[in-house]
Protein backbone atom coordinates (compact mmCIF):
# COMPACT_ATOMS: atom_id res chain seq x y z
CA UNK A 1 0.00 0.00 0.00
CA UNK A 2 1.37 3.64 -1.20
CA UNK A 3 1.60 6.26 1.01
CA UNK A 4 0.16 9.34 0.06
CA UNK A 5 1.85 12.68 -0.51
CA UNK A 6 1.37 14.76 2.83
CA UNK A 7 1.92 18.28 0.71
CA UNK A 8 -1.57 17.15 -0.90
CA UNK A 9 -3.29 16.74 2.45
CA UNK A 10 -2.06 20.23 4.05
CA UNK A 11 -3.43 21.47 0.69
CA UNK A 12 -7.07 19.85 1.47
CA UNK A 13 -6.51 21.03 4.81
CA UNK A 14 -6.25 24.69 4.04
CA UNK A 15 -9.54 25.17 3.18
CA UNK A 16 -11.76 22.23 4.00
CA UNK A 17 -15.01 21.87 1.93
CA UNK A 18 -17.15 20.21 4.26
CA UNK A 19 -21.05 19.96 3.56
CA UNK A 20 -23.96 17.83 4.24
CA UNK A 21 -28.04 17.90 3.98
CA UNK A 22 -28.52 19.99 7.10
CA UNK A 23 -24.88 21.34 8.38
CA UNK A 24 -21.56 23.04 7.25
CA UNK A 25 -18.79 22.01 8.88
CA UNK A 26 -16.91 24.72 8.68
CA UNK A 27 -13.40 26.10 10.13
CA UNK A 28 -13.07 27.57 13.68
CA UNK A 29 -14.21 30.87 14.01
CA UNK A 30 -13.00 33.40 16.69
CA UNK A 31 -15.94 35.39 16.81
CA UNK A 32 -17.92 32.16 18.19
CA UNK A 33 -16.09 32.22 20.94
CA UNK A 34 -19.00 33.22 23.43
CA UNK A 35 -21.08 30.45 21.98
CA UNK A 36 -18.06 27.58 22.32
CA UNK A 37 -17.81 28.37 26.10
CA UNK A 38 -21.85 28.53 26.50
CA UNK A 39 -21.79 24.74 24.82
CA UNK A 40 -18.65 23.18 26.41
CA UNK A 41 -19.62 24.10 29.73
CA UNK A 42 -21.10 21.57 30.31
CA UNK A 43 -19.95 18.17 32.47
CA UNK A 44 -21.62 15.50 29.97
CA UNK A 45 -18.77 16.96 27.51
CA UNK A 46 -15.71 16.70 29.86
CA UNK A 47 -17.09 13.25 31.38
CA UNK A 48 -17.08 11.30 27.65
CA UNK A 49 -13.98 13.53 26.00
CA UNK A 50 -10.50 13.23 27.20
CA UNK A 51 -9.05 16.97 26.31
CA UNK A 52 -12.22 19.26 27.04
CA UNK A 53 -12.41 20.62 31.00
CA UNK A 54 -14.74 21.58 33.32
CA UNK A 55 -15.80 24.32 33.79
CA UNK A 56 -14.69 25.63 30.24
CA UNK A 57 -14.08 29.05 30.59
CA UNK A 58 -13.31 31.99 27.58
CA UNK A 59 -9.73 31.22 28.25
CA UNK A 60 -9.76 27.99 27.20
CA UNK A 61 -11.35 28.74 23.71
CA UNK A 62 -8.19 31.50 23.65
CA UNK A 63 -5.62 28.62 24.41
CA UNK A 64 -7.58 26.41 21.49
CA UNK A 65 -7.33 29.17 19.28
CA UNK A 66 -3.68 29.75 19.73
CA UNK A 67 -3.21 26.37 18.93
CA UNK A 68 -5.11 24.66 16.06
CA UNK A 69 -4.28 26.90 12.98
CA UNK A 70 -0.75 26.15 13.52
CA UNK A 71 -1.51 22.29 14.27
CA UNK A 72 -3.65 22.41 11.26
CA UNK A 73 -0.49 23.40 9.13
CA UNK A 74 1.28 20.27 10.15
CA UNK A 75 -0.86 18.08 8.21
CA UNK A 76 -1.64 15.79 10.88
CA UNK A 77 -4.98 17.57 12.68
CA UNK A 78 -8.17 18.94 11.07
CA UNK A 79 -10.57 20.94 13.51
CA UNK A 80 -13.99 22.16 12.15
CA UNK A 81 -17.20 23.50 14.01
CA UNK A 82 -20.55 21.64 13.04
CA UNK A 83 -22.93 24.99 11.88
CA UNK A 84 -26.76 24.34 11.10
CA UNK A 85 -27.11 25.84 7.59
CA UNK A 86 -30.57 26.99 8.19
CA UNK A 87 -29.84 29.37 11.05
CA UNK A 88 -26.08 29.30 11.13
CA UNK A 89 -26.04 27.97 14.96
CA UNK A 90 -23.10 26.38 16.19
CA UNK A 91 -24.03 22.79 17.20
CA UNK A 92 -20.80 21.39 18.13
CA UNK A 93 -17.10 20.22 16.74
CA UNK A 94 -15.51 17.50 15.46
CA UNK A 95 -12.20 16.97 13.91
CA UNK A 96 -9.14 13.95 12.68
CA UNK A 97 -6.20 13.41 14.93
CA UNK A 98 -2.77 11.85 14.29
CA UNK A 99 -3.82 11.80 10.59
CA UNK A 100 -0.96 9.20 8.75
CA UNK A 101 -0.24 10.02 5.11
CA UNK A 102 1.97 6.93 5.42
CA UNK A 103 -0.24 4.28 6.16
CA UNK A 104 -3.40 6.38 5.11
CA UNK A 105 -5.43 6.70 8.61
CA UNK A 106 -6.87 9.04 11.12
CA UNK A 107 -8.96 9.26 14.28
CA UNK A 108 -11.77 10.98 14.33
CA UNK A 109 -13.81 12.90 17.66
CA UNK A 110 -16.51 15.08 18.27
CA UNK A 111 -18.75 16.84 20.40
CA UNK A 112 -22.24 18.22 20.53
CA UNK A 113 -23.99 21.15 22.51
CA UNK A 114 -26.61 19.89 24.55
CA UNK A 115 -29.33 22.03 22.92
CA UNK A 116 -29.12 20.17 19.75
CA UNK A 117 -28.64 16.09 20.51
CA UNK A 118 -31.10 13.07 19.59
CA UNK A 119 -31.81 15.27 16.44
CA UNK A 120 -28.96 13.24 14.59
CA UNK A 121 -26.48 16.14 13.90
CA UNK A 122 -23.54 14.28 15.29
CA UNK A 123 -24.26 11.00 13.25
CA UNK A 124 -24.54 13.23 9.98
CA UNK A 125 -21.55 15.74 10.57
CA UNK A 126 -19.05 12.11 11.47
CA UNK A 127 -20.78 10.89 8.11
CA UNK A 128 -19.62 13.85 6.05
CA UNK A 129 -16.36 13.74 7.25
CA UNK A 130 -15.56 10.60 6.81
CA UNK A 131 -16.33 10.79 3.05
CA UNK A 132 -13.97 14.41 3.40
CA UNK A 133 -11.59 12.03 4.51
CA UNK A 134 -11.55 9.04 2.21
CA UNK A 135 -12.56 10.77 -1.17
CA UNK A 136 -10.17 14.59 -0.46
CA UNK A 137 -7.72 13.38 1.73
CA UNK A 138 -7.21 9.75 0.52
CA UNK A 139 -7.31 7.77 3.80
CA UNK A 140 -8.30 4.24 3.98
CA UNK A 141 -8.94 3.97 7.47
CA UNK A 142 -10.58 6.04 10.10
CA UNK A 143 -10.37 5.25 14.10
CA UNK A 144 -12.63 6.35 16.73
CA UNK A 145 -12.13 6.10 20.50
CA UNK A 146 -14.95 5.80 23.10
CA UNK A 147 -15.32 5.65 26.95
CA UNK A 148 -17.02 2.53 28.06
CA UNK A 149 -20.42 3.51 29.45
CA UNK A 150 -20.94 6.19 26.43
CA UNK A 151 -23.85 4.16 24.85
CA UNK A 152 -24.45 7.20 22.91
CA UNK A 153 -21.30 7.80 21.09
CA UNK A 154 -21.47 4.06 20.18
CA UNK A 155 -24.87 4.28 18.75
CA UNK A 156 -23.26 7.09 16.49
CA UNK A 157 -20.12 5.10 15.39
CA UNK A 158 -22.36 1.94 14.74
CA UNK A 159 -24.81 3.91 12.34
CA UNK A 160 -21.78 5.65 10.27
CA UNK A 161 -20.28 1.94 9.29
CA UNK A 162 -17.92 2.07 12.13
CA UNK A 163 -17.39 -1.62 13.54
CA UNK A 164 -15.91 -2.47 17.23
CA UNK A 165 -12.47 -3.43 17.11
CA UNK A 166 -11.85 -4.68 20.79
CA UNK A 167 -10.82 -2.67 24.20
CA UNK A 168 -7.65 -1.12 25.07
CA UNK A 169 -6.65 -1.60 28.19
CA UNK A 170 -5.31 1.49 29.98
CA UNK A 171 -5.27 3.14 26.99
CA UNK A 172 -5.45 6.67 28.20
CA UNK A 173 -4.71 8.44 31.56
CA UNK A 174 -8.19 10.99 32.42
CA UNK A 175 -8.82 12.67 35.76
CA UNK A 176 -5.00 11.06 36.33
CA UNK A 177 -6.00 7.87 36.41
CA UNK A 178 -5.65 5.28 33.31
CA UNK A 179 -9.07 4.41 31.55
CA UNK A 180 -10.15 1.69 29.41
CA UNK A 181 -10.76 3.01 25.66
CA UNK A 182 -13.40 1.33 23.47
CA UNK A 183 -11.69 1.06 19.81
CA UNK A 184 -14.03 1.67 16.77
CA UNK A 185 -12.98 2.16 12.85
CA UNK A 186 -14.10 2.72 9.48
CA UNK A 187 -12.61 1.44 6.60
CA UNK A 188 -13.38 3.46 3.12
CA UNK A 189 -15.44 0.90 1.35
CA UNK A 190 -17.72 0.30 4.65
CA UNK A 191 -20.89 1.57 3.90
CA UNK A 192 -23.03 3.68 6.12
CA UNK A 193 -26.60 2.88 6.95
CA UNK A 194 -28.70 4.23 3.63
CA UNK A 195 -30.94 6.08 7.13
CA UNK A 196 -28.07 8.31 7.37
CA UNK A 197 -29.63 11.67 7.12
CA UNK A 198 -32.90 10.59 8.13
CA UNK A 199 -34.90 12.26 10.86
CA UNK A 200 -35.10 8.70 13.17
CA UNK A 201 -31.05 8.58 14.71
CA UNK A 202 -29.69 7.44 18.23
CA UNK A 203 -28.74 10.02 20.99
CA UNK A 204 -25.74 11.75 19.49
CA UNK A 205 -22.65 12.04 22.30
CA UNK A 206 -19.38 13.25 22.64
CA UNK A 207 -16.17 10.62 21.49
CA UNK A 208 -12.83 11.06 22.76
């Protein structure tokens, strides 16, 4: 298996065309700031992600802000904010991690604002990344990371052709103690459920 240029992915990278049937996912956007704090303050979003504190306060959207354009240069992380076309609110984030151009593989996470789960945003903004992924970027496999005990996030990964891979033991150190992590991942010719997009979805949940 050929490895794929990474000058071609920090080219997709620089400007991200990211669209689906209800949301733009779009890049990160200073002047949201108020409305990143108002959504990640809240504990169900620290409890199931490993990075994201609480209480989130406007100085942590500063320090992420300092951070991810220059990340995003590198090739190897993509950060976008989930935006409802209709009304332009901000619904959440999502983004790929550790992305490989050698071997051609990511991991993906997300989150959600509680204001706008079980209405199947997260299912269909992991769906349109995943095809940003395989079909602009070229990767062949995605991975996806979950806490045991997040049914929710599951439910997600499972209806976007994700497929349980086994449990890492100690994977990751949270709260400074080492937790269990649930591994999930996508391969480009798995197929979706054809629902995707529908109106009928499982509660949608942060990932890792």
């Amino acid at each position: 298996m050929r490895g794929r240029n990474p000058n071609q992915i920090v080219r997709a990278l620089r400007s991200p065309v990211v669209r689906s049937r209800r949301l733009d996912l779009t890049l990160p956007d200073r002047r949201r700031t108020a409305e990143i704090v108002r959504l990640l303050n809240d504990p169900t979003i620290a409890r199931w992600t490993l990075h994201i504190p609480h209480p989130y306060r406007p100085r942590d959207a500063q320090q992420f802000f300092r951070r991810w354009r220059g990340r995003q240069r590198t090739g190897r992380v993509l950060s976008l904010h989930v935006v409802r076309r209709r009304d332009g609110a901000l619904v959440g984030g999502l983004g790929l991690h550790d992305i490989d151009a050698e071997h051609l593989r990511a991991e993906v996470g997300y989150w959600l604002g509680r204001p706008f789960r079980h209405q199947g945003y997260a299912r269909e903004a992991v769906e349109a990344l995943c095809q940003f992924a395989f079909h602009r970027l070229g990767l062949r496999r995605i991975e996806a990371g979950t806490f045991p005990g997040n049914r929710a996030s599951a439910a997600v990964l499972r209806a976007t052709a994700f497929r349980r891979e086994g449990l890492m033991r100690e994977a990751v150190r949270k709260g400074g103690h080492p937790v269990n992590v649930i591994l999930y991942a996508r391969l480009g010719g798995d197929r979706a459920s054809s629902r995707s997009g529908s109106r009928r979805r499982p509660s949608d949940a942060p990932t890792r």
